[in-house]
N, C-alpha and C. Protein backbone atom coordinates (compact mmCIF):
# COMPACT_ATOMS: atom_id res chain seq x y z
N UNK A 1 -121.51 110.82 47.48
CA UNK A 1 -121.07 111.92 46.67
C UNK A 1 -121.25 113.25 47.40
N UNK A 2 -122.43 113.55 48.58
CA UNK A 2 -122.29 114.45 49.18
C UNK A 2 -120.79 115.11 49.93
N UNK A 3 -120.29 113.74 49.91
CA UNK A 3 -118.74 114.18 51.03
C UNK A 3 -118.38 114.47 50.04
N UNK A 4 -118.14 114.11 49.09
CA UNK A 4 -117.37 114.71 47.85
C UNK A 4 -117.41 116.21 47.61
N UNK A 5 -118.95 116.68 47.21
CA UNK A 5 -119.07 118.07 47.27
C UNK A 5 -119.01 118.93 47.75
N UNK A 6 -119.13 118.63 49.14
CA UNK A 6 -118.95 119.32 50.25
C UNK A 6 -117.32 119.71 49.84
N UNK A 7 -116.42 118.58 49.87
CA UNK A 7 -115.28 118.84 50.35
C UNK A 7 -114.38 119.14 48.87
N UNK A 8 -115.09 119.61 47.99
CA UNK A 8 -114.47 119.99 46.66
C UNK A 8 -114.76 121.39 47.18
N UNK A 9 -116.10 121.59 47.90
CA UNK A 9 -116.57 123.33 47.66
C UNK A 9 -115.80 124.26 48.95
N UNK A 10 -115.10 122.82 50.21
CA UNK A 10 -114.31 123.70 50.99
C UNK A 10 -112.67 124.09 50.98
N UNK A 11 -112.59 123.17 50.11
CA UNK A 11 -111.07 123.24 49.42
C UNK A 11 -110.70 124.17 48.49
N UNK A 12 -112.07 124.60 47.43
CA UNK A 12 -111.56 125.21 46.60
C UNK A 12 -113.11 126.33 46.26
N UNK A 13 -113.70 125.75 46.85
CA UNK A 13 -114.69 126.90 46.34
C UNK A 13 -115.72 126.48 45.81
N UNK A 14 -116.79 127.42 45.22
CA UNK A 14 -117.83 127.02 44.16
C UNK A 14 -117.65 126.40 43.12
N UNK A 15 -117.95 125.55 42.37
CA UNK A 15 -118.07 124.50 41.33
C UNK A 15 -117.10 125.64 40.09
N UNK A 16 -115.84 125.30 39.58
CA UNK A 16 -115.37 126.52 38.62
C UNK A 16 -114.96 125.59 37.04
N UNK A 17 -115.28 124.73 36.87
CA UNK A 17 -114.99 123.99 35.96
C UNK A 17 -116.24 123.37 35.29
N UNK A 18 -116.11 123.65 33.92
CA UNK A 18 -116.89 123.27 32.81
C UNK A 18 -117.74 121.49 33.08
N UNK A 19 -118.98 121.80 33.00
CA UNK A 19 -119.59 120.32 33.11
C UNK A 19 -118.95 119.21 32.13
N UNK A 20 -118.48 117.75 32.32
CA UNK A 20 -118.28 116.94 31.52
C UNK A 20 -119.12 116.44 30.98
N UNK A 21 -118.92 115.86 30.09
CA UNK A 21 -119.31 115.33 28.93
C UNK A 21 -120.74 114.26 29.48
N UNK A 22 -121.74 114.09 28.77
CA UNK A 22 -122.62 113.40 29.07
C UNK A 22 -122.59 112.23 29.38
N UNK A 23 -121.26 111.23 28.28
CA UNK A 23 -120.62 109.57 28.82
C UNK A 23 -119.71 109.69 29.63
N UNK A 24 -119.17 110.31 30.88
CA UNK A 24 -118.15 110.62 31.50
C UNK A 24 -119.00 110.98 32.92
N UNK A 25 -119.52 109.40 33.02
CA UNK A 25 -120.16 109.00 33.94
C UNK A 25 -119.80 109.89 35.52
N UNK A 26 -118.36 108.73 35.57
CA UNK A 26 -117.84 109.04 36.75
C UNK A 26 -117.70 110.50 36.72
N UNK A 27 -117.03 111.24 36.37
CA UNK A 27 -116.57 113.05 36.11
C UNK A 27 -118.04 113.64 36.44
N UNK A 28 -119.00 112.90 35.93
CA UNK A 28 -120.10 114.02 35.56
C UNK A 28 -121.00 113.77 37.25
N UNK A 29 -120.95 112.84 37.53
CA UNK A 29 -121.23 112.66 38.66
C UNK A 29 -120.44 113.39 40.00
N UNK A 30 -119.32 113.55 39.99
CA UNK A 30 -118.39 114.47 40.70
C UNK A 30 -118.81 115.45 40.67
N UNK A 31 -118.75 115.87 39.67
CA UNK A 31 -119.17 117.66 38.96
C UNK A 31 -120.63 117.72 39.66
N UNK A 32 -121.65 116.90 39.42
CA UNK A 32 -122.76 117.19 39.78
C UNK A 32 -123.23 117.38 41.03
N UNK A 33 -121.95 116.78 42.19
CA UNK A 33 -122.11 116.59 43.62
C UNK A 33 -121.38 117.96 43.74
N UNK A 34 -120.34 118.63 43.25
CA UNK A 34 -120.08 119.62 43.44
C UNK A 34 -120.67 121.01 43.22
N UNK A 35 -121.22 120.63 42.05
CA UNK A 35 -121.83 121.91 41.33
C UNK A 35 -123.23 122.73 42.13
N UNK A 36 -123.68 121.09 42.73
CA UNK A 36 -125.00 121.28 43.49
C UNK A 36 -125.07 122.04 44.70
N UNK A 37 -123.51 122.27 45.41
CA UNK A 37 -123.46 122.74 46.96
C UNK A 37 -123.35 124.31 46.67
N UNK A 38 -124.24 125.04 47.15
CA UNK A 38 -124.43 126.53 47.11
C UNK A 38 -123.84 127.08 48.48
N UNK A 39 -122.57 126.93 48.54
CA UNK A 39 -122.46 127.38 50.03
C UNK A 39 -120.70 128.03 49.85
N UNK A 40 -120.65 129.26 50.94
CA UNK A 40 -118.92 129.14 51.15
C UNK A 40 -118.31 128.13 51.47
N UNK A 41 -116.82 128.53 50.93
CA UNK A 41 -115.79 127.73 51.61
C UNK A 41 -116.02 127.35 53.06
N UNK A 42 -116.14 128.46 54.37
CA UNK A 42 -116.29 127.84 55.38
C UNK A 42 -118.00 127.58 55.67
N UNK A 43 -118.95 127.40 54.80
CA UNK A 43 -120.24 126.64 54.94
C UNK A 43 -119.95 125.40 54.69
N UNK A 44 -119.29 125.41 53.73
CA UNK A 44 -119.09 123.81 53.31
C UNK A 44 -118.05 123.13 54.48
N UNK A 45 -117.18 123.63 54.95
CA UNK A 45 -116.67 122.65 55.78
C UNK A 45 -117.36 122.53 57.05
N UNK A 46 -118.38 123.36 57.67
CA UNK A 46 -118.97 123.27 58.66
C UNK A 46 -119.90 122.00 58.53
N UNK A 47 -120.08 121.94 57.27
CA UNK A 47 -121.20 121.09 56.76
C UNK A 47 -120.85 119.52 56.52
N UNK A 48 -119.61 119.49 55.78
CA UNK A 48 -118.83 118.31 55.74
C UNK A 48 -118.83 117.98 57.54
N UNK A 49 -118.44 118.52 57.99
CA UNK A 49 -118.03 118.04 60.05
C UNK A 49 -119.26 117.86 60.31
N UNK A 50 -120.59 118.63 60.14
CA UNK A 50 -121.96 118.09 60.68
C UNK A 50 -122.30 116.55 59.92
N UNK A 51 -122.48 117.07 58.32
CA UNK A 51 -122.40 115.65 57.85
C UNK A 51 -121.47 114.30 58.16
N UNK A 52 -120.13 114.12 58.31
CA UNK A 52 -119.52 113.20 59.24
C UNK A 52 -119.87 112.99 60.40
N UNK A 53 -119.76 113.81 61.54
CA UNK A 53 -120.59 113.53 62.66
C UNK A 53 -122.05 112.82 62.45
N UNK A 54 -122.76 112.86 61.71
CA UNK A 54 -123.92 112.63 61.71
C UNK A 54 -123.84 110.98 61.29
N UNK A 55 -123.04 110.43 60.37
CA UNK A 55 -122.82 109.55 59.54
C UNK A 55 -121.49 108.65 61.19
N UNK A 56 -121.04 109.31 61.76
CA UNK A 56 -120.52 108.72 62.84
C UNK A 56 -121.01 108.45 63.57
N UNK A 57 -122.24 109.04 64.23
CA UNK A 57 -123.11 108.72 65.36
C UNK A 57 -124.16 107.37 64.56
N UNK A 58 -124.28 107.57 63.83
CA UNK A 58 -124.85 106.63 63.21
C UNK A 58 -124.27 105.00 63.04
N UNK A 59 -123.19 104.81 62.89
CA UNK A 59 -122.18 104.12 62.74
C UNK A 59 -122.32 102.67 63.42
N UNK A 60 -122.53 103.41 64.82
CA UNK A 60 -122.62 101.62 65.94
C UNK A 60 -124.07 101.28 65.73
N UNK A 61 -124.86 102.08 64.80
CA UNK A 61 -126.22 101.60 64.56
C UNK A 61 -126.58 100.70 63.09
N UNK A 62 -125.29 100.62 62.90
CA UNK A 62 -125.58 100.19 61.25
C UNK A 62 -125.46 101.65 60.38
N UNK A 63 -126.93 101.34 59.77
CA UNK A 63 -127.29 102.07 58.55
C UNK A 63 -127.98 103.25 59.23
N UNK A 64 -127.81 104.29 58.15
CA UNK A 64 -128.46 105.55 58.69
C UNK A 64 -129.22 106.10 56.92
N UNK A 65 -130.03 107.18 57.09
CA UNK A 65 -130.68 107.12 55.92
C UNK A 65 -129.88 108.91 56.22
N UNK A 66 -129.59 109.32 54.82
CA UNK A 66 -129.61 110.50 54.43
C UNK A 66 -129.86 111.24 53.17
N UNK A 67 -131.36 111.63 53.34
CA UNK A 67 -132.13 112.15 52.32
C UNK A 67 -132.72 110.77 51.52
N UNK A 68 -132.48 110.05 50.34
CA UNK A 68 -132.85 109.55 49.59
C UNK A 68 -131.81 108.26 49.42
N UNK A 69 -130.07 108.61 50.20
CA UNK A 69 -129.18 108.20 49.85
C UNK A 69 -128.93 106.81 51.32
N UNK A 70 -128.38 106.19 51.14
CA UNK A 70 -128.50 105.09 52.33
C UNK A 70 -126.65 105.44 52.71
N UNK A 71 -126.86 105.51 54.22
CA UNK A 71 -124.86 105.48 54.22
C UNK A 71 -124.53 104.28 55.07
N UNK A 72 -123.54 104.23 55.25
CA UNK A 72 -122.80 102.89 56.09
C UNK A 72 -121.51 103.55 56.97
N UNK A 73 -120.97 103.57 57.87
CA UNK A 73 -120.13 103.91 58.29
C UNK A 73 -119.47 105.33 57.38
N UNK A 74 -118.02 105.28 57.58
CA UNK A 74 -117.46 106.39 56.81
C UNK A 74 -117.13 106.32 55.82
N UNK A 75 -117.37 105.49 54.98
CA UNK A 75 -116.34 104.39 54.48
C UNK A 75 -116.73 106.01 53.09
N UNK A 76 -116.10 105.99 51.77
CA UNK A 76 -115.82 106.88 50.74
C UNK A 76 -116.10 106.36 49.44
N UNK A 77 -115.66 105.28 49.76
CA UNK A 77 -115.91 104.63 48.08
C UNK A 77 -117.10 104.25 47.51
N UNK A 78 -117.48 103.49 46.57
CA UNK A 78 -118.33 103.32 46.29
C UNK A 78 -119.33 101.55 46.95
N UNK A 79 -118.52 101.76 48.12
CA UNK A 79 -119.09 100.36 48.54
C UNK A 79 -119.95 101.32 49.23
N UNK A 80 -120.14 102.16 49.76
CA UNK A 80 -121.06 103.02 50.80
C UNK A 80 -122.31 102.55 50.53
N UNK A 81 -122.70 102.49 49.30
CA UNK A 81 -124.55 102.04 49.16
C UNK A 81 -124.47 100.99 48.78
N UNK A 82 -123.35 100.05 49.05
CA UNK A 82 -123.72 98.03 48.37
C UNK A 82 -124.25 97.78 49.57
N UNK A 83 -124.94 96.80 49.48
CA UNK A 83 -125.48 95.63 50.83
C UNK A 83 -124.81 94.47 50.61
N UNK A 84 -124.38 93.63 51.64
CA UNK A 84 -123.50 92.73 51.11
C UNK A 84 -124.89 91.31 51.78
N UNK A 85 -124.83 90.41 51.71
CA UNK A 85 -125.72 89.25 52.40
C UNK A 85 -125.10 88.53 52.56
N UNK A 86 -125.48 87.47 53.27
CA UNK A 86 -124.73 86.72 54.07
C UNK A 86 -123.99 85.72 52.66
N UNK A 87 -124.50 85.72 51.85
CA UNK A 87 -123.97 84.35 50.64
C UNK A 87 -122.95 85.49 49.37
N UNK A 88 -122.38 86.37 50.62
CA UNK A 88 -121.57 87.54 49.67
C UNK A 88 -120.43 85.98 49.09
N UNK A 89 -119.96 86.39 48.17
CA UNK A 89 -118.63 85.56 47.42
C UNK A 89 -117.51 86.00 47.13
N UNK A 90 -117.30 87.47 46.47
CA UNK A 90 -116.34 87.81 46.30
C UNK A 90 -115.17 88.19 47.61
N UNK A 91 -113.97 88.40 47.80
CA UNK A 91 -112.90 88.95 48.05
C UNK A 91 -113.37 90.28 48.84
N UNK A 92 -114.15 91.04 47.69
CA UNK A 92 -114.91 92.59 48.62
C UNK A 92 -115.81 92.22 49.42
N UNK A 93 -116.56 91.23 49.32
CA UNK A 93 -117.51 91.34 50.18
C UNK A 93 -117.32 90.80 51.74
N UNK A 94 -116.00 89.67 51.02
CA UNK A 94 -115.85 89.49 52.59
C UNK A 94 -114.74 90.29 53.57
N UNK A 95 -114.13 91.86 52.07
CA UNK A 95 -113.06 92.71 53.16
C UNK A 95 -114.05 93.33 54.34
N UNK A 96 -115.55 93.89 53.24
CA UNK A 96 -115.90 94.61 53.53
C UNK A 96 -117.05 94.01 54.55
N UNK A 97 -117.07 93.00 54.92
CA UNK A 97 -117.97 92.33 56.21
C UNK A 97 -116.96 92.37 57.22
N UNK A 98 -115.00 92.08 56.92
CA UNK A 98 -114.38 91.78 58.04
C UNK A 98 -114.37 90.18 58.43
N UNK A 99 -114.56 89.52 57.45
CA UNK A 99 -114.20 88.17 57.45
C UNK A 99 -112.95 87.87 56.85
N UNK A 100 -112.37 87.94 57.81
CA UNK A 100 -110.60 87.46 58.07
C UNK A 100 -110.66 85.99 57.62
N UNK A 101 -111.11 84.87 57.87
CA UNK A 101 -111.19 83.82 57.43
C UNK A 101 -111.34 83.56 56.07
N UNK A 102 -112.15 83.86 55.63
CA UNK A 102 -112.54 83.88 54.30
C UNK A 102 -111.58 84.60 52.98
N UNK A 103 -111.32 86.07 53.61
CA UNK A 103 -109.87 86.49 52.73
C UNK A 103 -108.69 85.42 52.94
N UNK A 104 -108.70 85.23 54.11
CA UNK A 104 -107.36 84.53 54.09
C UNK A 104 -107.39 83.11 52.94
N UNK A 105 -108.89 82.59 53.12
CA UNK A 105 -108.81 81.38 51.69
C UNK A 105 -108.76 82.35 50.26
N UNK A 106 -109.09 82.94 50.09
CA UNK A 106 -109.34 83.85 48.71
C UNK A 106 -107.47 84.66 48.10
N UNK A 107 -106.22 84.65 49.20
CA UNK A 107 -104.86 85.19 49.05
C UNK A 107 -104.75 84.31 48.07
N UNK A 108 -102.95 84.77 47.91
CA UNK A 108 -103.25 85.80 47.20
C UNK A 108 -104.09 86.70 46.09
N UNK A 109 -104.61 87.69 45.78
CA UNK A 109 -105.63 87.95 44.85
C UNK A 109 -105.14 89.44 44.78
N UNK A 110 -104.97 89.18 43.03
CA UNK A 110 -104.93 90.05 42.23
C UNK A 110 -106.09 90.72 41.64
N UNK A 111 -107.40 90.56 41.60
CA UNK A 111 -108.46 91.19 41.61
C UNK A 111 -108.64 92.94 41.39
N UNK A 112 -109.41 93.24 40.87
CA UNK A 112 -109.90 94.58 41.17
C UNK A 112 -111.33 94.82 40.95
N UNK A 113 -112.19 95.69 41.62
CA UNK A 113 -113.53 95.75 41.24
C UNK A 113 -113.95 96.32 39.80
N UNK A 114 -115.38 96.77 39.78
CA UNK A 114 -115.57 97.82 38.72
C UNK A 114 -114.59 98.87 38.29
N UNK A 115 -114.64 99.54 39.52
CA UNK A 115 -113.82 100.83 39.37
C UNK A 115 -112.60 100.74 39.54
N UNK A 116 -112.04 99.37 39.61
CA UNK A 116 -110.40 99.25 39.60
C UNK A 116 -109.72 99.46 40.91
N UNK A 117 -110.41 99.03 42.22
CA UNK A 117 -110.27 99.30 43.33
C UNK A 117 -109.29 97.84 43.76
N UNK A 118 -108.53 97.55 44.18
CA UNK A 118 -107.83 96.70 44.87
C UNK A 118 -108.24 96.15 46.40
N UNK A 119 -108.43 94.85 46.72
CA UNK A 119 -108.48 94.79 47.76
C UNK A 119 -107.84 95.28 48.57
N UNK A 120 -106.85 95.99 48.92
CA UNK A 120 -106.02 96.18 49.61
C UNK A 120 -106.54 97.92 49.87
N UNK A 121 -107.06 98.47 48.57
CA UNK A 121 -107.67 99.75 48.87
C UNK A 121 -109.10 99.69 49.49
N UNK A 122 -110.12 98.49 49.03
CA UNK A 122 -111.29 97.93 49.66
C UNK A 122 -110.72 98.47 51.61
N UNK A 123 -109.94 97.54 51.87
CA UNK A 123 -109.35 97.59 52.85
C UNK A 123 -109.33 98.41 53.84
N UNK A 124 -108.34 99.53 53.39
CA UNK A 124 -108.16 100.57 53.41
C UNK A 124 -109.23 101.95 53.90
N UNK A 125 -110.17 101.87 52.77
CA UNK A 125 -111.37 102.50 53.00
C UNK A 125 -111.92 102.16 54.14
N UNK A 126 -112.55 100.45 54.08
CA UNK A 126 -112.89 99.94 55.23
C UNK A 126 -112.51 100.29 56.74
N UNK A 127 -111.13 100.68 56.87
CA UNK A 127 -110.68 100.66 58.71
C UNK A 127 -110.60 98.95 58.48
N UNK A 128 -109.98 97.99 58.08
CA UNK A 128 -109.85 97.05 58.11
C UNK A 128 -108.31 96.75 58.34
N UNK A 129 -107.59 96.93 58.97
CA UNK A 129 -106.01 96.89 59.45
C UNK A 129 -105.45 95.52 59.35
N UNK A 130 -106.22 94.37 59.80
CA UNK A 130 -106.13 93.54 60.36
C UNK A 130 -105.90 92.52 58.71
N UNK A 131 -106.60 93.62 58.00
CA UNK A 131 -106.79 92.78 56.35
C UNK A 131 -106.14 93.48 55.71
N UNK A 132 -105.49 94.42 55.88
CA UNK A 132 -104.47 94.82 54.98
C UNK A 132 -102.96 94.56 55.54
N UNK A 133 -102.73 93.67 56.80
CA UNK A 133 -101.82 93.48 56.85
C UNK A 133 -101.70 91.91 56.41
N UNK A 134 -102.67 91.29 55.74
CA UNK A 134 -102.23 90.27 55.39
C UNK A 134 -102.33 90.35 53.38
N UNK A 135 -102.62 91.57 53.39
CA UNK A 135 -102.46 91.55 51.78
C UNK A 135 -101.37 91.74 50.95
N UNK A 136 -100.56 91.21 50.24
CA UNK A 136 -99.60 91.39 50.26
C UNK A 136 -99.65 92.01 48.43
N UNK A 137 -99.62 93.45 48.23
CA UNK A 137 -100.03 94.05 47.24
C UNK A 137 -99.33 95.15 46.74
N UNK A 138 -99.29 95.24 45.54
CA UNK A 138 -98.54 96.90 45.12
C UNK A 138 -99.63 98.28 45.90
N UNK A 139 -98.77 98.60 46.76
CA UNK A 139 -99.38 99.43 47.82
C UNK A 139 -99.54 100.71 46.95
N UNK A 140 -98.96 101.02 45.80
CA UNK A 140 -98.85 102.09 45.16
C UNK A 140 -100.23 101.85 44.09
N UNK A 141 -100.88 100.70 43.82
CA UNK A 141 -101.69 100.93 43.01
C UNK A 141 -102.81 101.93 42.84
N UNK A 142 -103.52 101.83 41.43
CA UNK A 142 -104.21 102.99 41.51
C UNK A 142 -105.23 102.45 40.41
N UNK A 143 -106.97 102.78 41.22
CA UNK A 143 -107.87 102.89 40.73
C UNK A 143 -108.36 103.88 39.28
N UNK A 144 -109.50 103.52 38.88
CA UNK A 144 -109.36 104.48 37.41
C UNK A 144 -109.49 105.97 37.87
N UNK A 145 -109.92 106.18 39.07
CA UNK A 145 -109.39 107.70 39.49
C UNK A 145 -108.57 107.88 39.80
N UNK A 146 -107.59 107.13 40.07
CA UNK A 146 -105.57 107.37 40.10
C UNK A 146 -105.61 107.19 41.62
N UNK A 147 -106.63 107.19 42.58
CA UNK A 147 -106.28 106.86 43.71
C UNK A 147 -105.82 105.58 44.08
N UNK A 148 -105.00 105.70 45.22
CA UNK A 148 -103.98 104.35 46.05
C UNK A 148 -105.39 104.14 47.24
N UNK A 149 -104.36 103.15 47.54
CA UNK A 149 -104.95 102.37 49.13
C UNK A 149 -104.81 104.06 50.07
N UNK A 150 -103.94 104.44 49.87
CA UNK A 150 -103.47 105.91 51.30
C UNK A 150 -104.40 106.72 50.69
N UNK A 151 -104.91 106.72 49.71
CA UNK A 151 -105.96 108.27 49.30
C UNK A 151 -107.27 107.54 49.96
N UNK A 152 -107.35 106.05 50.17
CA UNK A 152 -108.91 105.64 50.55
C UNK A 152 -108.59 105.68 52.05
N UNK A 153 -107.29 105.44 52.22
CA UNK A 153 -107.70 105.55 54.27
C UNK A 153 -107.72 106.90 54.77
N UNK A 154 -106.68 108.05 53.92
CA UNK A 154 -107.06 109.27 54.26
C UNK A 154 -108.30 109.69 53.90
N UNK A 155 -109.20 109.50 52.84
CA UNK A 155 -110.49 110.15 52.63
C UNK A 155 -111.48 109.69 53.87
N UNK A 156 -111.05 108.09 54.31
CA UNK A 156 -112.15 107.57 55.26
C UNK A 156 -111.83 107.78 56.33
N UNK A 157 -110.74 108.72 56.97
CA UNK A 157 -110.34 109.08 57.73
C UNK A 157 -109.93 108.01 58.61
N UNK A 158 -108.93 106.79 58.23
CA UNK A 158 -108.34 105.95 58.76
C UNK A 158 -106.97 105.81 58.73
N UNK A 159 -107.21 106.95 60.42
CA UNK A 159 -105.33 107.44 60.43
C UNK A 159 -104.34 105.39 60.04
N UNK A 160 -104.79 104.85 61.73
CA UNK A 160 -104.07 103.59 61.53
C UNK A 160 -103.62 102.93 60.52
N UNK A 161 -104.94 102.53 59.67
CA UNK A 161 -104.62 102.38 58.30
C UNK A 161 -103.45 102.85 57.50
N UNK A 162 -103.74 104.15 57.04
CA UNK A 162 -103.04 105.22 56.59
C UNK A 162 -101.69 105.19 57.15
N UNK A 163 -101.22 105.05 58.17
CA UNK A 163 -99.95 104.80 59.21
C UNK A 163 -99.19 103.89 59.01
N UNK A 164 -100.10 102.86 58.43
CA UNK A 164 -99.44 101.28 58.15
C UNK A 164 -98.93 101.40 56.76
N UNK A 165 -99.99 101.90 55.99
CA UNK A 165 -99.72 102.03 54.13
C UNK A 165 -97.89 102.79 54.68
N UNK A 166 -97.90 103.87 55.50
CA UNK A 166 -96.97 104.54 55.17
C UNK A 166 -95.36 104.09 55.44
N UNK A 167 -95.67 103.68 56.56
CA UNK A 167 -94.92 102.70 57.37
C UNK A 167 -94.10 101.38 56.47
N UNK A 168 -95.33 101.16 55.54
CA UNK A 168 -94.65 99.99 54.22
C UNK A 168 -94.16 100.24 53.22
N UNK A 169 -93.88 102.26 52.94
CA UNK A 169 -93.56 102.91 51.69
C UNK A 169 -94.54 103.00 50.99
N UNK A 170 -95.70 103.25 51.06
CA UNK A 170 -97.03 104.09 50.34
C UNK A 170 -96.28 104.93 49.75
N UNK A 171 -96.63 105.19 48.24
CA UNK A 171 -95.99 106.93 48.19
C UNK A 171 -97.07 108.19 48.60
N UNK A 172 -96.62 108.78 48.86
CA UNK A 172 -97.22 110.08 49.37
C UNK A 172 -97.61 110.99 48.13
N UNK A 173 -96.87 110.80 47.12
CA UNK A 173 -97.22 111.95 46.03
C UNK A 173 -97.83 111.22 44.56
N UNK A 174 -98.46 110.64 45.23
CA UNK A 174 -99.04 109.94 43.49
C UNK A 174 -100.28 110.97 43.61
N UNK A 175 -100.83 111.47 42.85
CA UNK A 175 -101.68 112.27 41.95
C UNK A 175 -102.90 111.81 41.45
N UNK A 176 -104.47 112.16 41.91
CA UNK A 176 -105.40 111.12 41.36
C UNK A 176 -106.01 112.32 39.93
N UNK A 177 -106.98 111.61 39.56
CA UNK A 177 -107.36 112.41 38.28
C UNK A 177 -108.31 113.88 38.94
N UNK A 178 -107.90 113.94 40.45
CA UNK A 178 -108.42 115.12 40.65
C UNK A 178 -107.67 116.32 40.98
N UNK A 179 -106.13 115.64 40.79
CA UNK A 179 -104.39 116.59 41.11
C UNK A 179 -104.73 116.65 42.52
N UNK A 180 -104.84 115.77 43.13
CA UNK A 180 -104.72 115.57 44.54
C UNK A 180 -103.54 113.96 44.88
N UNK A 181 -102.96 114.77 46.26
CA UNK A 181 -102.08 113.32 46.43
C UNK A 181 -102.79 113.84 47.70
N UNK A 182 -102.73 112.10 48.29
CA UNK A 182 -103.47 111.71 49.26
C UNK A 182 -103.29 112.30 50.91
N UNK A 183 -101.86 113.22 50.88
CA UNK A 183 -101.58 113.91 51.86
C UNK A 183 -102.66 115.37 51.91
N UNK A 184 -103.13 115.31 50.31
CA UNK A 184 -103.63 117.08 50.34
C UNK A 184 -105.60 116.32 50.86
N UNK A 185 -105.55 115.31 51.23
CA UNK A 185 -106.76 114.73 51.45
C UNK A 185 -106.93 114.68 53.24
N UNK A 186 -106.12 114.53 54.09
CA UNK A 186 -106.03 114.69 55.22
C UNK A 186 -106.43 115.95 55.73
């Protein structure tokens, strides 16, 4: 959620919208990653690039600890703090290990996680190319935050990915519940 706030407070500024509602989990959690960053527009993006860098150098090491929060690669979604073990089962666990074998027994799959994530957006997030070209999926779908597979490879900064979604007719202008299309995320 830190990348989140960061990059709400360099896009648009200080936190300008009314706190949500106390059951409005997801929202209130957004809001709270945003609301929390006391910094300019260009503090916050200096900060987002230190924080990525930091979370990149980290990367060929595994896991890196930041503050209280555990990260994993770049990845955006909410797989960032799962641990997967070796007796993972689902579809995600084996996008998100990179076991090509194992998705390939699990196709086709219509699935979605908690948050209504698609394998194919799992994917996506991941830098997993190799597994989203064997998914064969409504590339336009959309999680309960209205994001596609192209809003998770642009947030995780996975041009290739992102290249391929587009390359297959991704749309470019679908709209998540934050009035962002996944081009204004790049």
């Amino acid at each position: 959620m830190q990348f989140y706030g960061l990059y709400k407070t360099a896009i648009i500024g200080k936190c300008n919208t009314p706190q949500p509602g106390y059951f409005e989990f997801r929202e209130r959690a957004k809001w709270d990653a945003w609301n929390k960053i006391d910094l300019t527009k260009e503090q916050a993006q200096q900060a987002y690039i230190d924080l990525f860098n930091t979370v990149l150098a980290g990367q060929n090491q595994g896991e890196i600890a930041q503050g209280d929060e555990k990260l994993e690669g770049v990845k955006v979604s909410v797989m960032t703090s799962e641990h997967t073990t070796p007796a993972a089962s689902t579809i995600f666990d084996f996008i998100q290990n990179g076991d090509i074998a194992k998705v390939k027994e699990l196709l086709p799959c219509n699935s979605v996680d908690a948050n209504g994530m698609t394998p194919l957006m799992w994917a996506a997030d991941g830098g997993r190319l190799e597994i989203m070209k064997l998914i064969d999926a409504d590339l336009d779908a959309q999680d309960f935050d209205g994001n596609t597979a192209l809003h998770y490879a642009l947030l995780s900064e996975n041009r290739e990915c992102a290249e391929y979604l587009i390359s297959k007719g991704a749309r470019q202008d679908i709209i998540n519940s934050d009035n962002e299309t996944a081009l204004s995320l790049k």
